[in-house]
Protein backbone atom coordinates (compact mmCIF):
# COMPACT_ATOMS: atom_id res chain seq x y z
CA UNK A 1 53.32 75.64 142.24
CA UNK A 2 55.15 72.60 143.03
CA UNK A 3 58.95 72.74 142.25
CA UNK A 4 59.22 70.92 139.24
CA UNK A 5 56.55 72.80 137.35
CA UNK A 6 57.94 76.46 138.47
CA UNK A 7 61.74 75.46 137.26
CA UNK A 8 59.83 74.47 134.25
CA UNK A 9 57.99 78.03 133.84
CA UNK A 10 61.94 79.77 134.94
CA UNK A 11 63.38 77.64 132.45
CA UNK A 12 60.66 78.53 129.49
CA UNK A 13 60.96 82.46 130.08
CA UNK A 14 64.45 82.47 130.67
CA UNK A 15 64.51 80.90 126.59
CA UNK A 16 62.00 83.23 125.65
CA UNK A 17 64.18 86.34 127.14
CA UNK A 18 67.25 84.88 125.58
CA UNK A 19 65.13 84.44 122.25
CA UNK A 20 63.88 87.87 122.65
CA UNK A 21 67.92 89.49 123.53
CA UNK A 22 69.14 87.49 120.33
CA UNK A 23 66.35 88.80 117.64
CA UNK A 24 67.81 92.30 119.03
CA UNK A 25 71.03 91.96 118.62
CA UNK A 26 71.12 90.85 115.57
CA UNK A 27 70.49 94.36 113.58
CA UNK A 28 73.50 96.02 113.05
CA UNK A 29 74.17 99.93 112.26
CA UNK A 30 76.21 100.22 109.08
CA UNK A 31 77.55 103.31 108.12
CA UNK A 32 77.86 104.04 104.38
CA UNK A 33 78.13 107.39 102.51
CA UNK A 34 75.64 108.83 99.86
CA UNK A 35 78.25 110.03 97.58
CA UNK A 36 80.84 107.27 96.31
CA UNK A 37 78.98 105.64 93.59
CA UNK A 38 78.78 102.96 92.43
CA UNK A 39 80.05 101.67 95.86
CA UNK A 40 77.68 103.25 98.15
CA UNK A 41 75.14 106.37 96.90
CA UNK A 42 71.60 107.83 97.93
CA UNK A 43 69.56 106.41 95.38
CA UNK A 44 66.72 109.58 95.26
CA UNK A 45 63.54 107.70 93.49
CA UNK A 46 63.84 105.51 97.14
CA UNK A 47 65.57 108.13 99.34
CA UNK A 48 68.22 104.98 100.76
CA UNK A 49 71.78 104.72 100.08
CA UNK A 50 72.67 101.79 97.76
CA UNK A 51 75.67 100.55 95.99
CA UNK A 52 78.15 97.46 95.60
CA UNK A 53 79.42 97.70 99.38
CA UNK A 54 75.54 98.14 100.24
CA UNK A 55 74.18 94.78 98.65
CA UNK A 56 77.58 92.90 99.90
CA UNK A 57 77.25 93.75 103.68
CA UNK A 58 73.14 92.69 103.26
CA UNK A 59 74.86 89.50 101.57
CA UNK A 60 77.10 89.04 104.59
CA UNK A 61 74.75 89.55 107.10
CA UNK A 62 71.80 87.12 105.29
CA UNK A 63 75.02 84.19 105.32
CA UNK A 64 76.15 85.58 109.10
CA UNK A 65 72.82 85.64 110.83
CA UNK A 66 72.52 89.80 110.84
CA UNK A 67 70.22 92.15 109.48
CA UNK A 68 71.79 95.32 108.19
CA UNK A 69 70.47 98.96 109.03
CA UNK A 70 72.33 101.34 106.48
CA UNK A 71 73.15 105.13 108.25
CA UNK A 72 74.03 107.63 105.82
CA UNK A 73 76.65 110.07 106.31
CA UNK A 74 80.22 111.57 104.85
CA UNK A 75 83.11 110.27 104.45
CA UNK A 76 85.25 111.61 106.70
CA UNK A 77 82.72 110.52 109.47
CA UNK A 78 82.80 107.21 109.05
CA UNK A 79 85.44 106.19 111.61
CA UNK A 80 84.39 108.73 114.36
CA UNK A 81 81.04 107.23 114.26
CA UNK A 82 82.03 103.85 114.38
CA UNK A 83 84.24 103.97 117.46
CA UNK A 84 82.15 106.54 119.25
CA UNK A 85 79.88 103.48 119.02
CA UNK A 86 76.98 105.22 117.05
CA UNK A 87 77.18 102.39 114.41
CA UNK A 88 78.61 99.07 114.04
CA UNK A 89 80.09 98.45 110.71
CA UNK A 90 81.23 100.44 108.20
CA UNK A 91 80.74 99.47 104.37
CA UNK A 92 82.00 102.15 102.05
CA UNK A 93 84.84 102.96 99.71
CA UNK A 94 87.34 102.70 102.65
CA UNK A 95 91.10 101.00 101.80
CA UNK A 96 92.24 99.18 104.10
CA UNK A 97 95.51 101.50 105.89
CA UNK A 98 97.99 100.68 108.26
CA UNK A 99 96.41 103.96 109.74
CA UNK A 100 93.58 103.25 109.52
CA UNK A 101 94.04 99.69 111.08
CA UNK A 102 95.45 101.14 114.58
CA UNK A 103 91.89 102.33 115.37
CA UNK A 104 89.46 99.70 113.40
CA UNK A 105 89.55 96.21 112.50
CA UNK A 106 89.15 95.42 108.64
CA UNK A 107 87.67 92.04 106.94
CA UNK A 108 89.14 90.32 104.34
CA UNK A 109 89.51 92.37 101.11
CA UNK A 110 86.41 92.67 99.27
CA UNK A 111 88.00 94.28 95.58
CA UNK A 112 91.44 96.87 94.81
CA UNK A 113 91.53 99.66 92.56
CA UNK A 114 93.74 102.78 92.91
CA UNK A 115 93.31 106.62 91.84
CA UNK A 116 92.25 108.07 88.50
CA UNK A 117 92.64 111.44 87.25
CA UNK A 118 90.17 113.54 85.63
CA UNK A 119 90.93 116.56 83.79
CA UNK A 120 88.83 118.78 81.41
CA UNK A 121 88.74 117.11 77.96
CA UNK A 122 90.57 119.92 75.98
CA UNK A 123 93.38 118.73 77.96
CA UNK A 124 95.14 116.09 75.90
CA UNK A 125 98.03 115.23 77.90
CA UNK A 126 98.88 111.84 77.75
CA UNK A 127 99.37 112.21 82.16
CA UNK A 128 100.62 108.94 83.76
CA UNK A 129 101.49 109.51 87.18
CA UNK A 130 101.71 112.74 90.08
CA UNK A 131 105.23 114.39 88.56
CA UNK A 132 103.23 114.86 85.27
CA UNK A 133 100.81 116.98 86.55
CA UNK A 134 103.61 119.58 88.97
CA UNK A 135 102.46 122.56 89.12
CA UNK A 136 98.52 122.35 88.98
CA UNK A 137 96.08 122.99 91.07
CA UNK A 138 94.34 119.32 92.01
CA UNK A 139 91.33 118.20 94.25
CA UNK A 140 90.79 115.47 96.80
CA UNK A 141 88.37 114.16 99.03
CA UNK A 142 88.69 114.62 102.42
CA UNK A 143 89.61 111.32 104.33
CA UNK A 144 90.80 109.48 101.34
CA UNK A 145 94.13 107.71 101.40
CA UNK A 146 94.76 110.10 98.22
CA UNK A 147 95.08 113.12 100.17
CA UNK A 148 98.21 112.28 102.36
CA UNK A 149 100.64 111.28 99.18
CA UNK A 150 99.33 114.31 97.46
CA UNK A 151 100.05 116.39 100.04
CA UNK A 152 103.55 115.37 100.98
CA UNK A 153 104.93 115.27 97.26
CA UNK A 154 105.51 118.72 96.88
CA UNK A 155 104.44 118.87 93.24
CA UNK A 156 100.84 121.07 93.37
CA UNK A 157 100.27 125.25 93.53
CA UNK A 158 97.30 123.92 95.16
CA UNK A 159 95.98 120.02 96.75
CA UNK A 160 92.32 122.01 97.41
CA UNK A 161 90.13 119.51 99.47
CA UNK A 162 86.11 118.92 99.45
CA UNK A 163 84.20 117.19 101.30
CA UNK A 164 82.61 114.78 98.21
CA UNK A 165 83.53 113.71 95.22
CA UNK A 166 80.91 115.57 93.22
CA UNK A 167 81.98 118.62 94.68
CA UNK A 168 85.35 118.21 93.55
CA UNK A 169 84.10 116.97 89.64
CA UNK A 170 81.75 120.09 89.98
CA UNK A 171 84.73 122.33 90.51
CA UNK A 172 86.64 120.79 87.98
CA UNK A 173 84.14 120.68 85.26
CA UNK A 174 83.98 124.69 86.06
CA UNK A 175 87.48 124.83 85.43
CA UNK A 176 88.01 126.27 89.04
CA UNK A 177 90.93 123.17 89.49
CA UNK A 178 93.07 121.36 86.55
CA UNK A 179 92.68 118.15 87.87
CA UNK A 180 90.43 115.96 90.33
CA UNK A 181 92.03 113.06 92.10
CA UNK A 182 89.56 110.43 93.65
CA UNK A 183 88.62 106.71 93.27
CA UNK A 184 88.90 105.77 89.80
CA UNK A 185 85.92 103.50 89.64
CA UNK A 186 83.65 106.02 91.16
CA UNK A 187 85.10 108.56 88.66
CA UNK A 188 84.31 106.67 85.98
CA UNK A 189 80.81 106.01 87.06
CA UNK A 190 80.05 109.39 87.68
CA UNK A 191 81.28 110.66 84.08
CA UNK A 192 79.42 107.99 82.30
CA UNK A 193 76.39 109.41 83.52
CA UNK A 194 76.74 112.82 81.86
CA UNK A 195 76.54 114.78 84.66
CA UNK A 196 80.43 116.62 84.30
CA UNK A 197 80.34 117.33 80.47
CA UNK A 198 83.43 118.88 80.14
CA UNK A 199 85.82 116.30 82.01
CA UNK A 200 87.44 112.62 81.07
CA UNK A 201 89.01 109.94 83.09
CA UNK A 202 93.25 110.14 82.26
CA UNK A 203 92.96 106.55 80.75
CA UNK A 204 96.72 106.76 80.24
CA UNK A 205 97.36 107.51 84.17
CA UNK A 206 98.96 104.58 86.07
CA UNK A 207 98.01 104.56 89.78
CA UNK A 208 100.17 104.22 92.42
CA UNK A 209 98.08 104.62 95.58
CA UNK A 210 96.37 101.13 95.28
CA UNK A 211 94.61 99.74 98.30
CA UNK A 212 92.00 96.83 98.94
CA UNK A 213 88.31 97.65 100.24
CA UNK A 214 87.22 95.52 103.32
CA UNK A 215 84.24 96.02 105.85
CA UNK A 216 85.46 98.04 109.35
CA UNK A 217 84.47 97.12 113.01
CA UNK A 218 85.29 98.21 116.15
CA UNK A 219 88.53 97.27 117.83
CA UNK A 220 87.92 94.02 119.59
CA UNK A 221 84.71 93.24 118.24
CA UNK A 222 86.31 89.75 117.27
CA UNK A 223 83.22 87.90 116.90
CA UNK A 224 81.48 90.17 114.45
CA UNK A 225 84.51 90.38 112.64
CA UNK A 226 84.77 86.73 112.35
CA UNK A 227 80.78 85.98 111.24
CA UNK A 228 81.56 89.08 108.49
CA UNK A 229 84.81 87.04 107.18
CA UNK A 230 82.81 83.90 107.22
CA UNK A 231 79.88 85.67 105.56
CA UNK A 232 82.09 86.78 102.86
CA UNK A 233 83.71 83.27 102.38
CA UNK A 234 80.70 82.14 101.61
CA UNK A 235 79.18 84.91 99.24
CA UNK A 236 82.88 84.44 97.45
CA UNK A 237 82.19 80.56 97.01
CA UNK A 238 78.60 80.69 96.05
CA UNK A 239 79.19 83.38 93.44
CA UNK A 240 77.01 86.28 95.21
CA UNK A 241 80.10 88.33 95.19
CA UNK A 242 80.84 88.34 91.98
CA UNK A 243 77.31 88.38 90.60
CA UNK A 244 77.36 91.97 92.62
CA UNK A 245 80.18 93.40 91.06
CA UNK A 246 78.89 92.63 87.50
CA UNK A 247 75.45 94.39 88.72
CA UNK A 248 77.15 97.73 89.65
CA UNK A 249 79.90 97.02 86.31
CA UNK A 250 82.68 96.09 88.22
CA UNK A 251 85.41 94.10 87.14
């Protein structure tokens, strides 16, 4: 083969392997949870998880150049499975913490909401913060930036923790705690389906753990970090975003 024509054929499969290395990298391994609707939940009629953070992170990665793979699994194993490398992204109900930030790298804020309260609905206290409910015996999710400021006030008989959220409404619709602290959107989703007859969201209840959700990397994985950011520039600019949040009745 004369010289020209093999750095010709070296310079056509070294393309085709780069071609090849680039279609693979670009599926990514995003962990969500099934159990924090309407952010991210197992949807059983397709057996995948679904949700706002779900459809945003498949809008990021259609604008950055990515196609999402969504791993389920809990909460609280959502950071030990990113930097143990076993996925890639997180995109959950996760606040942004200063904690939090010392081991993973957060986008841009994607929406903020704080805590809500849910008690059983023969309890007509008008509640509207932590020092109104001293005394009782209150649930939290494990690896929520509820439990810590629970915890450390000094006000409960009891801060009992569970592993999901629908554990913790299931004990409190069973009257087995007073009162279920957790992430007020998901709490109201979850009662307006009917599945916790006996309990109400504490519409009087002012929160004061308020944090902003964002999408999670690795530490140093700059250049994912900065295609997500510019992914969600765009989706904020083109209306995607918000066009999500009124599908899963977020304001």
């Amino acid at each position: 083969m004369k010289p020209a024509s093999l750095l010709k054929s070296l310079l056509a499969t070294l393309a085709l392997a780069a071609a090849v290395a680039a279609q693979a990298q670009t599926v990514v391994k995003v962990g969500s949870t099934p159990t924090g609707i309407p952010f991210t939940f197992l949807d059983t009629k397709t057996n995948t998880i679904e949700g706002m953070m779900v459809d945003a992170i498949k809008a990021v990665g259609k604008e950055a150049g990515f196609e999402v793979q969504i791993e389920a699994m809990p909460f609280s194993a959502l950071i030990g499975s990113l930097t143990s490398k076993r996925i890639d992204i997180i995109s959950a109900a996760m606040f942004i913490t200063p904690a939090r930030q010392e081991v993973i790298d957060f986008s841009q804020p994607l929406y903020s909401y704080g805590e809500g309260v849910v008690t059983p609905k023969t309890d007509t206290t008008a509640y509207t913060s932590f020092e109104d409910l001293k005394g009782k015996r209150i649930g939290a999710q494990v690896g929520t930036a509820f439990v810590a400021p629970l915890q450390k006030s000094g006000l409960f008989s009891e801060v009992r923790l569970y592993d999901t959220g629908q554990d913790m409404l299931r004990d409190a619709n069973a009257a087995r705690i007073d009162a279920a602290v957790l992430d007020a959107p998901i709490a109201a989703y979850m009662i307006q389906q009917g599945l916790y007859p006996n309990l109400q969201l504490v519409r009087s209840y002012k929160p004061t753990v308020v944090g902003n959700l964002g999408i999670a990397t690795r530490k140093g994985e700059t250049e994912l970090m900065a295609r997500i950011n510019q992914g969600l520039d765009k989706i904020k600019v083109n209306g995607t975003l918000d066009a999500i949040y009124k599908k899963w009745g977020l304001q």
